[in-house]
N, C-alpha and C. Protein backbone atom coordinates (compact mmCIF):
# COMPACT_ATOMS: atom_id res chain seq x y z
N UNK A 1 -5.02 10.91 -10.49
CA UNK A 1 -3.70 11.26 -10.00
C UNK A 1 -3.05 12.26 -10.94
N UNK A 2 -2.94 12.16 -12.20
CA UNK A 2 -2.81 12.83 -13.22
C UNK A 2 -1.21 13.45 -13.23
N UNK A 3 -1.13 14.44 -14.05
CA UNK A 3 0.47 15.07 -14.13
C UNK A 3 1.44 15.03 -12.74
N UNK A 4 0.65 15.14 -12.03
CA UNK A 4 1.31 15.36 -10.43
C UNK A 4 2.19 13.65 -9.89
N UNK A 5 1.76 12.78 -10.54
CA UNK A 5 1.88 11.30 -10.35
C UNK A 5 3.27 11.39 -10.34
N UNK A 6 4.21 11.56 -10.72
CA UNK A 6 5.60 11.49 -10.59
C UNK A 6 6.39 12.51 -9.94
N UNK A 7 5.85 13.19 -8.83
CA UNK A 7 6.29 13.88 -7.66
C UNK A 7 5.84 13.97 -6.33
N UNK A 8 6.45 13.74 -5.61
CA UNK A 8 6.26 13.72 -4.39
C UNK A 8 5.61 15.21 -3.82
N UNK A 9 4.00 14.64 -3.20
CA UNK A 9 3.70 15.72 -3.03
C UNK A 9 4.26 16.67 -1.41
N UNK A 10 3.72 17.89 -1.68
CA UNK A 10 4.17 18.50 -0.39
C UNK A 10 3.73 18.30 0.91
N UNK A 11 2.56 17.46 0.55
CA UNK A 11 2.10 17.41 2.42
C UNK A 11 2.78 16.10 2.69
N UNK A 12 3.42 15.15 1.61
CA UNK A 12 4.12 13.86 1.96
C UNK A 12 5.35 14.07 3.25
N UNK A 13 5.99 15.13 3.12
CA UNK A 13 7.37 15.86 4.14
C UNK A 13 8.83 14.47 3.55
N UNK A 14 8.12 14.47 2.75
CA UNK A 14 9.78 14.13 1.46
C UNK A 14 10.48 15.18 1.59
N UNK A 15 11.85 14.80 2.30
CA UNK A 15 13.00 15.63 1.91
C UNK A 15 13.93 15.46 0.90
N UNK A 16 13.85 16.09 -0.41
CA UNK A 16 15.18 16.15 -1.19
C UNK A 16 16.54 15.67 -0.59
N UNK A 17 17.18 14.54 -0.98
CA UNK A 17 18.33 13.64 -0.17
C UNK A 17 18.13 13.04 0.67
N UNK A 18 17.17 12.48 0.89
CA UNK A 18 16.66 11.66 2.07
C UNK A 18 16.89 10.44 1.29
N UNK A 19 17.68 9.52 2.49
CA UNK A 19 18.15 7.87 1.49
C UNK A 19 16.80 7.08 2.34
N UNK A 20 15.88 6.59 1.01
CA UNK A 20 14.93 6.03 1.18
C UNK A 20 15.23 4.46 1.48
N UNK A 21 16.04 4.07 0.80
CA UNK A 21 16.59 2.14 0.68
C UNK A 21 16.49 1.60 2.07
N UNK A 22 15.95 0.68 1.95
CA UNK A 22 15.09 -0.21 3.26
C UNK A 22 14.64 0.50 3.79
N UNK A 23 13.49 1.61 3.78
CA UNK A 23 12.64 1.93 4.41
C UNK A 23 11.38 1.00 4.34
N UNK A 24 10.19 0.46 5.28
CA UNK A 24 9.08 -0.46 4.93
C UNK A 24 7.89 0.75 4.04
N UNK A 25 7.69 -0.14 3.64
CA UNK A 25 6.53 0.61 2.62
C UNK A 25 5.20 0.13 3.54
N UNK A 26 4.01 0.62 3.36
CA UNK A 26 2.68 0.42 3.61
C UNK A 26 1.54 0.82 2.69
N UNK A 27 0.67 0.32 2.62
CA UNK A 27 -0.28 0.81 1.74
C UNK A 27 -1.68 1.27 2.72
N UNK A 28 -2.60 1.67 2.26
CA UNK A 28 -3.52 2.00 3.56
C UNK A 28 -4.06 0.96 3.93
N UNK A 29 -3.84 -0.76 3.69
CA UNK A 29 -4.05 -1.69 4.36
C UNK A 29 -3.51 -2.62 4.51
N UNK A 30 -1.58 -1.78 4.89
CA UNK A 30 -1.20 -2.92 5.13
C UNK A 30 0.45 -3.10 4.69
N UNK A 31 1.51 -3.81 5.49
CA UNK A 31 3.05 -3.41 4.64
C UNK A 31 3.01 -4.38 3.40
N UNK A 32 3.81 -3.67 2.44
CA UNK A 32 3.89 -4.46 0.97
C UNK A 32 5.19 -4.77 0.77
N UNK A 33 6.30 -4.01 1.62
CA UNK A 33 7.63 -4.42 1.64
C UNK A 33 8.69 -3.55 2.10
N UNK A 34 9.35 -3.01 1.41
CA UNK A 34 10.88 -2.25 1.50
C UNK A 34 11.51 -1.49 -0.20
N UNK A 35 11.70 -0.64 0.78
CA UNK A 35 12.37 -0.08 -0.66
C UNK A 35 13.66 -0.18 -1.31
N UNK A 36 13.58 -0.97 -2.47
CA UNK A 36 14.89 -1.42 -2.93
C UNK A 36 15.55 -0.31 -3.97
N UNK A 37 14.85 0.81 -4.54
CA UNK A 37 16.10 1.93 -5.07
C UNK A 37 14.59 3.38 -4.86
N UNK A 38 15.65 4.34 -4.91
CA UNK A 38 14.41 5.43 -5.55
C UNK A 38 14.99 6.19 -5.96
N UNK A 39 14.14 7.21 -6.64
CA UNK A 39 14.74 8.17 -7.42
C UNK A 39 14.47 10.00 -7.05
N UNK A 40 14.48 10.64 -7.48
CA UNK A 40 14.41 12.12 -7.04
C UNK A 40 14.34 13.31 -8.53
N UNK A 41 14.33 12.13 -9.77
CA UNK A 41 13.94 12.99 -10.96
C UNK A 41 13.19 13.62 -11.31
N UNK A 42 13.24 15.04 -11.45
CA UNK A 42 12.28 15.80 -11.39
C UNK A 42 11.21 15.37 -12.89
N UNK A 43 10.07 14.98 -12.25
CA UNK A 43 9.35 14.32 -13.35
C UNK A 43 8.97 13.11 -13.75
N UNK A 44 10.26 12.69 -12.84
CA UNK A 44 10.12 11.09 -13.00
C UNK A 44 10.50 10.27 -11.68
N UNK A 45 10.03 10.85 -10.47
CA UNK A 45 10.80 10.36 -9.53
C UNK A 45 9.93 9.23 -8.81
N UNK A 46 10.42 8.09 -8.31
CA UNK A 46 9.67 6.86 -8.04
C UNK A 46 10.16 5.87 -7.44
N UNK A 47 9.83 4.69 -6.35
CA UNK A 47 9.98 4.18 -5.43
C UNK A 47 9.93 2.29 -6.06
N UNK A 48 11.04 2.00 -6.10
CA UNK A 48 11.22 0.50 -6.83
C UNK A 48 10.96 -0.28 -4.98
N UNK A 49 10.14 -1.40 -5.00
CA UNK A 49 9.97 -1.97 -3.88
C UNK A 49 9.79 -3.25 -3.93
N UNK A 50 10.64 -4.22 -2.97
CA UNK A 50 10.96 -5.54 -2.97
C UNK A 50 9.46 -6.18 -2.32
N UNK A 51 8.57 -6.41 -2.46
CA UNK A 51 7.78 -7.55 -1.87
C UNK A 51 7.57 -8.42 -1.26
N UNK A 52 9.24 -8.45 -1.03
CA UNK A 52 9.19 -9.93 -0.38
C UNK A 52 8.74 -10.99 0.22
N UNK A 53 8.06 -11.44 1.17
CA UNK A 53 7.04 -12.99 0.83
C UNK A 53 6.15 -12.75 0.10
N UNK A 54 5.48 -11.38 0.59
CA UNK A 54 3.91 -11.18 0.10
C UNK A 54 3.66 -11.30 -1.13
N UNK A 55 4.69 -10.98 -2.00
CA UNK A 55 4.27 -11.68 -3.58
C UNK A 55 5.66 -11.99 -3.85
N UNK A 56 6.02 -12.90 -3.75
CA UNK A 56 7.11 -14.00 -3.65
C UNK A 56 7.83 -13.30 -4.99
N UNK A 57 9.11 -12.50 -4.85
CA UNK A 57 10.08 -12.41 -5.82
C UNK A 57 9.75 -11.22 -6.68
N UNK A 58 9.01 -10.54 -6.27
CA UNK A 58 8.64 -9.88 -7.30
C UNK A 58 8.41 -8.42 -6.86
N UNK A 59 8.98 -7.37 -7.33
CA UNK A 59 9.31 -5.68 -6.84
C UNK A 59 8.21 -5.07 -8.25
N UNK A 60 8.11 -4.08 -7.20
CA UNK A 60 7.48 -3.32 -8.20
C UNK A 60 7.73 -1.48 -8.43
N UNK A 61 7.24 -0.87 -9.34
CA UNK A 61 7.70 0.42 -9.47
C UNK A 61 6.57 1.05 -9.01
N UNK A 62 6.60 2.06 -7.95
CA UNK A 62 5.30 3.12 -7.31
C UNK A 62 5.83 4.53 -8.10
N UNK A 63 5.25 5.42 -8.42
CA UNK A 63 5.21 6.38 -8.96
C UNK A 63 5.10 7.52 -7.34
N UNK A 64 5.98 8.57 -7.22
CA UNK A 64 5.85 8.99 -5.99
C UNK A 64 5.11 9.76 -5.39
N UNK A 65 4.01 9.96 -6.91
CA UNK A 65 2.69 11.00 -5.93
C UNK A 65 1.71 10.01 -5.40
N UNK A 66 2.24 8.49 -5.25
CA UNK A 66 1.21 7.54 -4.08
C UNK A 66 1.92 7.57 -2.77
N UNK A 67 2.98 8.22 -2.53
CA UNK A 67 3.47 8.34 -1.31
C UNK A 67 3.08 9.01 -0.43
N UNK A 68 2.28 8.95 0.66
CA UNK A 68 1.24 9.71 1.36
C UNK A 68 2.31 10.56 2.63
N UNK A 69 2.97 9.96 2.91
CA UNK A 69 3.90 9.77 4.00
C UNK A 69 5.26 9.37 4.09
N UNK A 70 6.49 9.76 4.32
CA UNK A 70 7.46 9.94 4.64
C UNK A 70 8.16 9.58 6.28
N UNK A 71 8.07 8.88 7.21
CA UNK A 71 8.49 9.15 8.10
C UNK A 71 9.58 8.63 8.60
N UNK A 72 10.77 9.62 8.81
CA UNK A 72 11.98 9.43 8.22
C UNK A 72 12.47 8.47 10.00
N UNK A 73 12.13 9.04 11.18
CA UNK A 73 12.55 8.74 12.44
C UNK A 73 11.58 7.48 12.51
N UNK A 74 10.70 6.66 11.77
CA UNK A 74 10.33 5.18 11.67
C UNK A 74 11.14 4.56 10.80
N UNK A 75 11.52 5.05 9.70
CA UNK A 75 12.14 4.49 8.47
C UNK A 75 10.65 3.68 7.93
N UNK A 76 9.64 4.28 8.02
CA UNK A 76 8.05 3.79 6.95
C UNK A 76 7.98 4.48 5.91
N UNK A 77 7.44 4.51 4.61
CA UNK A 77 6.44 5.12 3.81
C UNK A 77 5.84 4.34 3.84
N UNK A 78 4.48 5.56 3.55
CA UNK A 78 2.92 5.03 3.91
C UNK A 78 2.25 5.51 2.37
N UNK A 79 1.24 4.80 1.58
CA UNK A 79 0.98 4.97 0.03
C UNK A 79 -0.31 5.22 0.52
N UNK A 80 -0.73 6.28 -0.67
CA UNK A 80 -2.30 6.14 -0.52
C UNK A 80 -3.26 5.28 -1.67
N UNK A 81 -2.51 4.09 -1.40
CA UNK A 81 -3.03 2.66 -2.24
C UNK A 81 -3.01 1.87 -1.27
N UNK A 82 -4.39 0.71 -2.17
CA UNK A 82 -4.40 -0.85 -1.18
C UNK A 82 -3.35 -1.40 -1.70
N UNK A 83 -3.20 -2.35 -0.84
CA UNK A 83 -2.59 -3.87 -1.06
C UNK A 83 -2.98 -4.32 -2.37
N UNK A 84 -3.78 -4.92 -2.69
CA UNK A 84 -4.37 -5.23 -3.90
C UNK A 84 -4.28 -4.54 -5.16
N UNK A 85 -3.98 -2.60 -4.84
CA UNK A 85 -3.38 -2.23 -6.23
C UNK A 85 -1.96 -2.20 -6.31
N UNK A 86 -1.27 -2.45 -5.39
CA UNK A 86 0.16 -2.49 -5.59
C UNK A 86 0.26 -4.20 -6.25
N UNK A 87 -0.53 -4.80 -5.92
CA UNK A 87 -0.56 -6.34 -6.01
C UNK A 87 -0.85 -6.77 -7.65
N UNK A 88 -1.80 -5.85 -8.15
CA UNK A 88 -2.77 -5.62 -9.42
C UNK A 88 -1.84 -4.76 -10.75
N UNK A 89 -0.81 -4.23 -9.92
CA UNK A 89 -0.37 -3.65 -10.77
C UNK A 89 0.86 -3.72 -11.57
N UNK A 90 1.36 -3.13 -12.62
CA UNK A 90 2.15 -3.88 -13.96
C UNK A 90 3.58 -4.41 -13.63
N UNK A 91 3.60 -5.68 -14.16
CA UNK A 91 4.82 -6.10 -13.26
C UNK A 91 5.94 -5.23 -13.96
N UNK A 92 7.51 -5.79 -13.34
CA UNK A 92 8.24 -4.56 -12.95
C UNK A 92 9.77 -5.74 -13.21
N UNK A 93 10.48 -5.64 -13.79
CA UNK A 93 12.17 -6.25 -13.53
C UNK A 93 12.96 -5.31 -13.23
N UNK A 94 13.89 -5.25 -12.79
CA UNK A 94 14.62 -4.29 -12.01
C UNK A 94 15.45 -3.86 -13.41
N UNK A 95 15.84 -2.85 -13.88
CA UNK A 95 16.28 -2.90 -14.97
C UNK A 95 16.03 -2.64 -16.05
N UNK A 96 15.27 -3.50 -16.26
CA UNK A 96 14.44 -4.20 -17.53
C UNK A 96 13.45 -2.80 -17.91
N UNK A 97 12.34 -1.99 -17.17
CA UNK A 97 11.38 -1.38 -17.34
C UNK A 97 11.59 0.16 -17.32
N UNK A 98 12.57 0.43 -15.95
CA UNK A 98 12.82 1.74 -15.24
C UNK A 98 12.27 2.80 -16.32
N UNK A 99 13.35 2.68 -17.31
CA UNK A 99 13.46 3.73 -18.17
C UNK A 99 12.85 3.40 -19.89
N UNK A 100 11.97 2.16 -19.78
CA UNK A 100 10.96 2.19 -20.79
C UNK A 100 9.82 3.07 -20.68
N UNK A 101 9.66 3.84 -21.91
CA UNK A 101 8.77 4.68 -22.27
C UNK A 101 7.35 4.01 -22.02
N UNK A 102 7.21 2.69 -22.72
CA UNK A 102 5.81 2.05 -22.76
C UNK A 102 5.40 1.43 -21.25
N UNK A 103 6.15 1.34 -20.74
CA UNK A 103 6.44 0.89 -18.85
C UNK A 103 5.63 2.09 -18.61
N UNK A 104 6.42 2.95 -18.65
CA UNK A 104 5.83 4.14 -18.09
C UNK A 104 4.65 4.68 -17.99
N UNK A 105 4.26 4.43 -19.69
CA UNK A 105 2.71 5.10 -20.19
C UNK A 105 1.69 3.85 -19.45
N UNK A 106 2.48 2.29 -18.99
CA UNK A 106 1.08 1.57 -18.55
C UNK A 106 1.27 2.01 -17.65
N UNK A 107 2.09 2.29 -16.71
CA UNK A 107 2.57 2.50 -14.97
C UNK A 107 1.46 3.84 -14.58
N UNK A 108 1.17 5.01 -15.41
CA UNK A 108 0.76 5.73 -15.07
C UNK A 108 -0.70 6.04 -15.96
N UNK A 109 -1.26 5.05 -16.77
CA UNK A 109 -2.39 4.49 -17.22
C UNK A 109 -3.08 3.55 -15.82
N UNK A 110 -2.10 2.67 -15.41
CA UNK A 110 -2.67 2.28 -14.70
C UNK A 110 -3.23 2.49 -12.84
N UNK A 111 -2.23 3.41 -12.46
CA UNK A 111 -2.60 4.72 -11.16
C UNK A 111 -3.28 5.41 -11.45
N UNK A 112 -3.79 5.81 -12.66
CA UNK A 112 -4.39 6.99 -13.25
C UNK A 112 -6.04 6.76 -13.19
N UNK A 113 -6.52 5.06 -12.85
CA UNK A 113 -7.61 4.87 -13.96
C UNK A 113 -8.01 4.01 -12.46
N UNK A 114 -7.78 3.82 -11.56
CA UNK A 114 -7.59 2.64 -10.70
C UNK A 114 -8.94 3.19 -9.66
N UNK A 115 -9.56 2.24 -9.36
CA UNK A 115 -10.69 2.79 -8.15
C UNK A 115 -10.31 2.95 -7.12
N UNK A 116 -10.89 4.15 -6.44
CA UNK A 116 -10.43 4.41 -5.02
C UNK A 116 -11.21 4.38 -4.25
């Protein structure tokens, strides 16, 4: 995924100001939840997402070059990750991580390194 990992790419049809919050998320097998904040930082922009039953209580941070898809007249994003790596991957407190440096370096250690 490499440098590109924290931007939304261009064939995604992300629009700059587009309010993402409760849109359903999907992964390519499957919904993982809703989106509870996102961001639009150039560099650092990324998709915080609630889980809700599917892993009971627990949100996690997507980095936005896994966002495959955008579709604003469903209210979906679609990731080009399984279930299992959103599931696999570093947990997340709302708050707590956003803007930790070492969050970051596992967050994108761990998209970076992940089998596809």
């Amino acid at each position: 995924m490499g440098a590109d990992m924290w931007g939304y790419s261009e064939s995604a049809g992300h629009v700059p100001g587009t309010r993402l919050i409760g849109f359903s998320v999907e992964a390519t097998d499957g919904a993982i939840g809703k989106v509870d904040k996102h961001t639009e930082d150039v560099g650092r922009s990324y998709l915080v997402v609630d889980t809700g039953p599917w892993i009971f209580g627990r949100r996690v941070l997507l980095p936005a070059g896994l966002v495959s898809r955008v579709d604003t007249e469903n209210e979906t994003i679609r990731l080009s990750c399984s279930r299992d790596d959103v599931k696999e991957s570093p947990d997340f407190e709302s708050g707590q991580h956003q803007d930790d440096g070492n969050f970051i370096k596992l967050t994108e250690h761990y998209y970076s390194n992940r089998h596809m």
